[in-house]
Protein backbone atom coordinates (compact mmCIF):
# COMPACT_ATOMS: atom_id res chain seq x y z
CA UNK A 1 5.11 -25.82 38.83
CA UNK A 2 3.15 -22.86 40.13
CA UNK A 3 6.22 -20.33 38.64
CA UNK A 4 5.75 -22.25 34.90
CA UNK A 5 2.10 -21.68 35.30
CA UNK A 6 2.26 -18.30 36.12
CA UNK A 7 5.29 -17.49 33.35
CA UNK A 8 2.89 -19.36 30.95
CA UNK A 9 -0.06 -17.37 31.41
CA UNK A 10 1.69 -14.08 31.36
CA UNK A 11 3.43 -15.18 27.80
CA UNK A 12 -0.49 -15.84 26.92
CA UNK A 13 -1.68 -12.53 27.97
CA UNK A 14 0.90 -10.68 26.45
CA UNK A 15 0.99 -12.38 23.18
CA UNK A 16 -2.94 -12.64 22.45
CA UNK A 17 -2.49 -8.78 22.78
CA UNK A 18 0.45 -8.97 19.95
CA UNK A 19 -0.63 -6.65 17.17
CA UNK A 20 1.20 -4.63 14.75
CA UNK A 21 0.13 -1.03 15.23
CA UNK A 22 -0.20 0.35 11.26
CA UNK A 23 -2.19 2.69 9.32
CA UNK A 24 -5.11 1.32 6.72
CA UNK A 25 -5.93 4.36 4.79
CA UNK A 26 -3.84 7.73 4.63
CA UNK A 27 -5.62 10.36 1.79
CA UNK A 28 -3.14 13.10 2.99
CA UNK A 29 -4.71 15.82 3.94
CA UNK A 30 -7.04 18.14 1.71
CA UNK A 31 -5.39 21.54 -0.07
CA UNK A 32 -8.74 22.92 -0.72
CA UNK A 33 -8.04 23.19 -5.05
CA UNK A 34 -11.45 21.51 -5.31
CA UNK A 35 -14.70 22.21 -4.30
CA UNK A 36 -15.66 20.37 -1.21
CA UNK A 37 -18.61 18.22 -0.77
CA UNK A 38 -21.79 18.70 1.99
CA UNK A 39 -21.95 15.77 4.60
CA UNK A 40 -25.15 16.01 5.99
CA UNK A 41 -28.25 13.87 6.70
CA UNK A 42 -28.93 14.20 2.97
CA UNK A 43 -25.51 13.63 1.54
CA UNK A 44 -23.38 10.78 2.52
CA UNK A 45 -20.08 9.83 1.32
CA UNK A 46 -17.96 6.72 1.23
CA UNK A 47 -14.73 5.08 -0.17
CA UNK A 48 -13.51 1.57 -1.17
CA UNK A 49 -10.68 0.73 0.22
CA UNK A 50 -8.56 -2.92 0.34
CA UNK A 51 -7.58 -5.39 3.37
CA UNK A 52 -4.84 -7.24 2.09
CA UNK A 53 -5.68 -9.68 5.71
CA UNK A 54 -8.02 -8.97 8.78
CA UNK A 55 -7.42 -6.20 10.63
CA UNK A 56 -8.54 -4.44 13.83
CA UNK A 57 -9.51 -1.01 13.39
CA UNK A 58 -9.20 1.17 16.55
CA UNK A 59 -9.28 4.84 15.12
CA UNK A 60 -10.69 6.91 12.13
CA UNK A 61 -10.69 10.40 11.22
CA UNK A 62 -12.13 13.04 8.77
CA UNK A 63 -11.06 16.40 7.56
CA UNK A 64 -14.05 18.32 7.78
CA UNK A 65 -14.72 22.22 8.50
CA UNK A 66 -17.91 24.11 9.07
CA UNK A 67 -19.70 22.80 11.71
CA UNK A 68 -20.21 23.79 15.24
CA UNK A 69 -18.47 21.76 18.49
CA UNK A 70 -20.32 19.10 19.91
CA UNK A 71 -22.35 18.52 16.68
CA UNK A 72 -22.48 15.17 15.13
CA UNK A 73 -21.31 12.97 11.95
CA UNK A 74 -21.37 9.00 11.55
CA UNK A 75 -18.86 6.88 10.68
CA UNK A 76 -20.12 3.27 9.09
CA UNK A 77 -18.20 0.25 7.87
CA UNK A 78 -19.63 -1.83 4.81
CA UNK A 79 -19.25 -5.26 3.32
CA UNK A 80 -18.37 -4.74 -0.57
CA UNK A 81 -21.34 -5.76 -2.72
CA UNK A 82 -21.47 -7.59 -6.05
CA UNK A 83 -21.95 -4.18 -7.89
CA UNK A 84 -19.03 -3.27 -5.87
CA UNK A 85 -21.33 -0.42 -3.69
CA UNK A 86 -21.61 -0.24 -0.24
CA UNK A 87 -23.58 -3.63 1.25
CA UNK A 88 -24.35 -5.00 4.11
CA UNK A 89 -23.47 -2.48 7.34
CA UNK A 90 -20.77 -3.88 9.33
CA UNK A 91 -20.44 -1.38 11.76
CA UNK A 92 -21.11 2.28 12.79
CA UNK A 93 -20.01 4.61 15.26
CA UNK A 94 -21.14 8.33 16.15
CA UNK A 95 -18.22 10.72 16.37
CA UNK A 96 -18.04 14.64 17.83
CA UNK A 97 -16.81 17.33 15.61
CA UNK A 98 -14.51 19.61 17.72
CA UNK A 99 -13.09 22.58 15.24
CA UNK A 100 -12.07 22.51 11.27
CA UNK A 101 -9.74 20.04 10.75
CA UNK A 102 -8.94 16.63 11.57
CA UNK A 103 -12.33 15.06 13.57
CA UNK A 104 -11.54 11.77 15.37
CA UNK A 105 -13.42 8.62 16.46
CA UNK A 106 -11.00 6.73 18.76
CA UNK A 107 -11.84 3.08 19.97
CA UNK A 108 -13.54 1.64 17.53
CA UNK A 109 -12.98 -2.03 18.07
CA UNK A 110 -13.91 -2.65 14.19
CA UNK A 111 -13.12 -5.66 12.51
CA UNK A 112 -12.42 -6.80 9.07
CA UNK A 113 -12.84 -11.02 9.39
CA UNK A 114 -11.20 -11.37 6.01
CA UNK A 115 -9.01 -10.11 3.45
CA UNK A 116 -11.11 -8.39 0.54
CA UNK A 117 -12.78 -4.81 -0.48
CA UNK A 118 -14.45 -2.90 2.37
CA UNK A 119 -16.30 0.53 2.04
CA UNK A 120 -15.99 3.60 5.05
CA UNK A 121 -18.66 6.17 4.50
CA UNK A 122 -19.33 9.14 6.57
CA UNK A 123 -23.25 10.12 7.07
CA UNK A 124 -24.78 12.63 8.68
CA UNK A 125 -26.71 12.28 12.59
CA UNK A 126 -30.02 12.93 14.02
CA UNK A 127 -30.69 14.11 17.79
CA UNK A 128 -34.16 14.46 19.49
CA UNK A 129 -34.55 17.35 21.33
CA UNK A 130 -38.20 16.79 21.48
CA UNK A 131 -38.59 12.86 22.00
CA UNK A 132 -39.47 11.00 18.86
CA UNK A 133 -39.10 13.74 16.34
CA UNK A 134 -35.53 13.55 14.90
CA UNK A 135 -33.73 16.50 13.65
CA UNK A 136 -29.74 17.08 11.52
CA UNK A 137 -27.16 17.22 13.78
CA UNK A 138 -24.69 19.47 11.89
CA UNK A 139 -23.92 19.87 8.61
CA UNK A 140 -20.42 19.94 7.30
CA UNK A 141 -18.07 20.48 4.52
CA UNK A 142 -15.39 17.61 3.19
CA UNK A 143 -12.99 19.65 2.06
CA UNK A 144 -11.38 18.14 -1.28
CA UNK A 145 -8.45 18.98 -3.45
CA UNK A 146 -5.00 17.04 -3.97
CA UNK A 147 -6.29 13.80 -2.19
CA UNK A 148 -5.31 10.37 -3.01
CA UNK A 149 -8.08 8.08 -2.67
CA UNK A 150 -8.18 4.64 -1.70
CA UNK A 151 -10.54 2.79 -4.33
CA UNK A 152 -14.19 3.76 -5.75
CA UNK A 153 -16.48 6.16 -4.34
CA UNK A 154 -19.52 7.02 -3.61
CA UNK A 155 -22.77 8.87 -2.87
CA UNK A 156 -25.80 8.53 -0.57
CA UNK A 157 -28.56 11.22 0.06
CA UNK A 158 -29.60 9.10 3.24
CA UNK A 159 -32.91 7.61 1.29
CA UNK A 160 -34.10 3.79 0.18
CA UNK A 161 -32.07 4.05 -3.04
CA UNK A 162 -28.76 3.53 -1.12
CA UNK A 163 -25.24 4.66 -2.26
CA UNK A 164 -24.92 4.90 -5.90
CA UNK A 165 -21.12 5.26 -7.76
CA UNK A 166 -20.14 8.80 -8.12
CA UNK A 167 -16.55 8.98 -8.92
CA UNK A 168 -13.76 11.99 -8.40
CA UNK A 169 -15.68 12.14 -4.88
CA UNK A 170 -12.74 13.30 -2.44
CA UNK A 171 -12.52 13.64 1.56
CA UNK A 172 -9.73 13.42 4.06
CA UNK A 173 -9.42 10.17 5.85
CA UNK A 174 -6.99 8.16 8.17
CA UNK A 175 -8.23 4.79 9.44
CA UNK A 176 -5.35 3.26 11.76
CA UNK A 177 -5.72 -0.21 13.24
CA UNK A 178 -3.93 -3.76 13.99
CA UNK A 179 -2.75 -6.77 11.92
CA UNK A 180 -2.04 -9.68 14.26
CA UNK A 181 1.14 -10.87 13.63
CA UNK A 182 1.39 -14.93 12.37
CA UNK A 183 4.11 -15.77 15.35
CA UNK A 184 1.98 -14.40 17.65
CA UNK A 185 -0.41 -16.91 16.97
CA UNK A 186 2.22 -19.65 17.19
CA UNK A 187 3.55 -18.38 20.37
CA UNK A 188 0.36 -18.29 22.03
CA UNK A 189 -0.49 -21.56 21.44
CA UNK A 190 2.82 -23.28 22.75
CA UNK A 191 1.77 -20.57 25.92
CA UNK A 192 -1.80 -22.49 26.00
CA UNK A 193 0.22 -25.97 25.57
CA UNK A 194 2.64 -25.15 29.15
CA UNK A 195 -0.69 -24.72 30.94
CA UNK A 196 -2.42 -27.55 29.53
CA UNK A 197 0.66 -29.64 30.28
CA UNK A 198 0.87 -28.45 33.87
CA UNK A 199 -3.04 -28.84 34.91
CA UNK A 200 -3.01 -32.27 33.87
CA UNK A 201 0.25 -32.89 35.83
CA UNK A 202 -1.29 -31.37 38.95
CA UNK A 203 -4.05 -32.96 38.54
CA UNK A 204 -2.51 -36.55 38.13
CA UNK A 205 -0.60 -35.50 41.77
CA UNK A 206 -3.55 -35.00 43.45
CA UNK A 207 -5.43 -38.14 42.72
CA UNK A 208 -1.73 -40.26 42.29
């Protein structure tokens, strides 16, 4: 009984962890034929983009040149609002530019409960390197030009107004994540079911 119990759990484990690995959004990278667009604490960007069913997003990241290593840029997930602009924040994550290039955010954990329209924007940071007086950290340069992009786009320059549309906006992005797989599900339950079944067997024993 022990051996089933063990066996069980391990099918559990492994299964709950089933994913398939995929990518989310792909814009190609940039070939600098347009002029590229300032991401700063005064000029945010963003994109639509589609879930076609929940997903798990792990990594992100954005072709930018111009800034200096170790400076920083935000990365933010929205909810899709009824004037189809970014809504409600979902989630946000600082990231490190390193060199011009590809600039990565690894481990997100993000996740998109449903199917539906989702917005990533990328926003400039503060630091404090006087306590309580925030100051840009970095300013870069999106570079555009032969992209294809996901959905809408648009525009923030960090104040109350919010993002506002602004189409032909262009920026390099590759979001990768995780769709669970439906069998997955199914196996993990009958894995759940074996150690259900066996706890109530050994516990019958013991008071039988």
């Amino acid at each position: 009984m022990m051996r089933i119990k063990t066996i069980a759990l391990a099918a559990v484990l492994a299964l709950s962890g089933a994913a398939q690995a995929a990518s989310l959004i792909d814009t190609g990278s940039p070939d600098a034929s347009k002029p590229g667009y300032v991401l700063d604490t005064a000029n945010f960007l963003a994109v639509q983009f589609k879930a076609d069913a929940a997903w798990q997003i792990d990594g992100l990241s954005a072709y930018l040149s111009g800034g200096n290593a170790g400076e920083h840029f935000t990365v933010a997930l929205y909810a899709d609002s009824s004037s189809h602009l970014p809504g409600d924040l979902l989630a946000s994550s600082l990231a490190e530019f390193s060199a011009d290039g590809w600039n990565s955010s690894a481990a997100l954990n993000w996740s998109l409960p449903t199917a539906g329209n989702y917005w990533l924007a990328l926003e400039g940071a503060t630091k404090e390197t006087i306590p309580g007086l925030p100051e840009p950290d970095g300013s870069f340069v999106a570079t555009a030009g032969g992209l294809s992009m996901p959905g809408l786009t648009a525009f923030s320059d960090g104040g109350l107004a919010g993002y506002q549309a602004s189409p032909g906006i262009q920026f390099g992005l590759q979001v990768t994540g995780a769709v669970p797989e439906p069998t997955s599900y199914l196996l993990l339950l009958v894995g759940l079911g074996v150690i259900g079944v066996s706890r109530l067997k050994a516990c019958r024993q013991q008071h039988g």
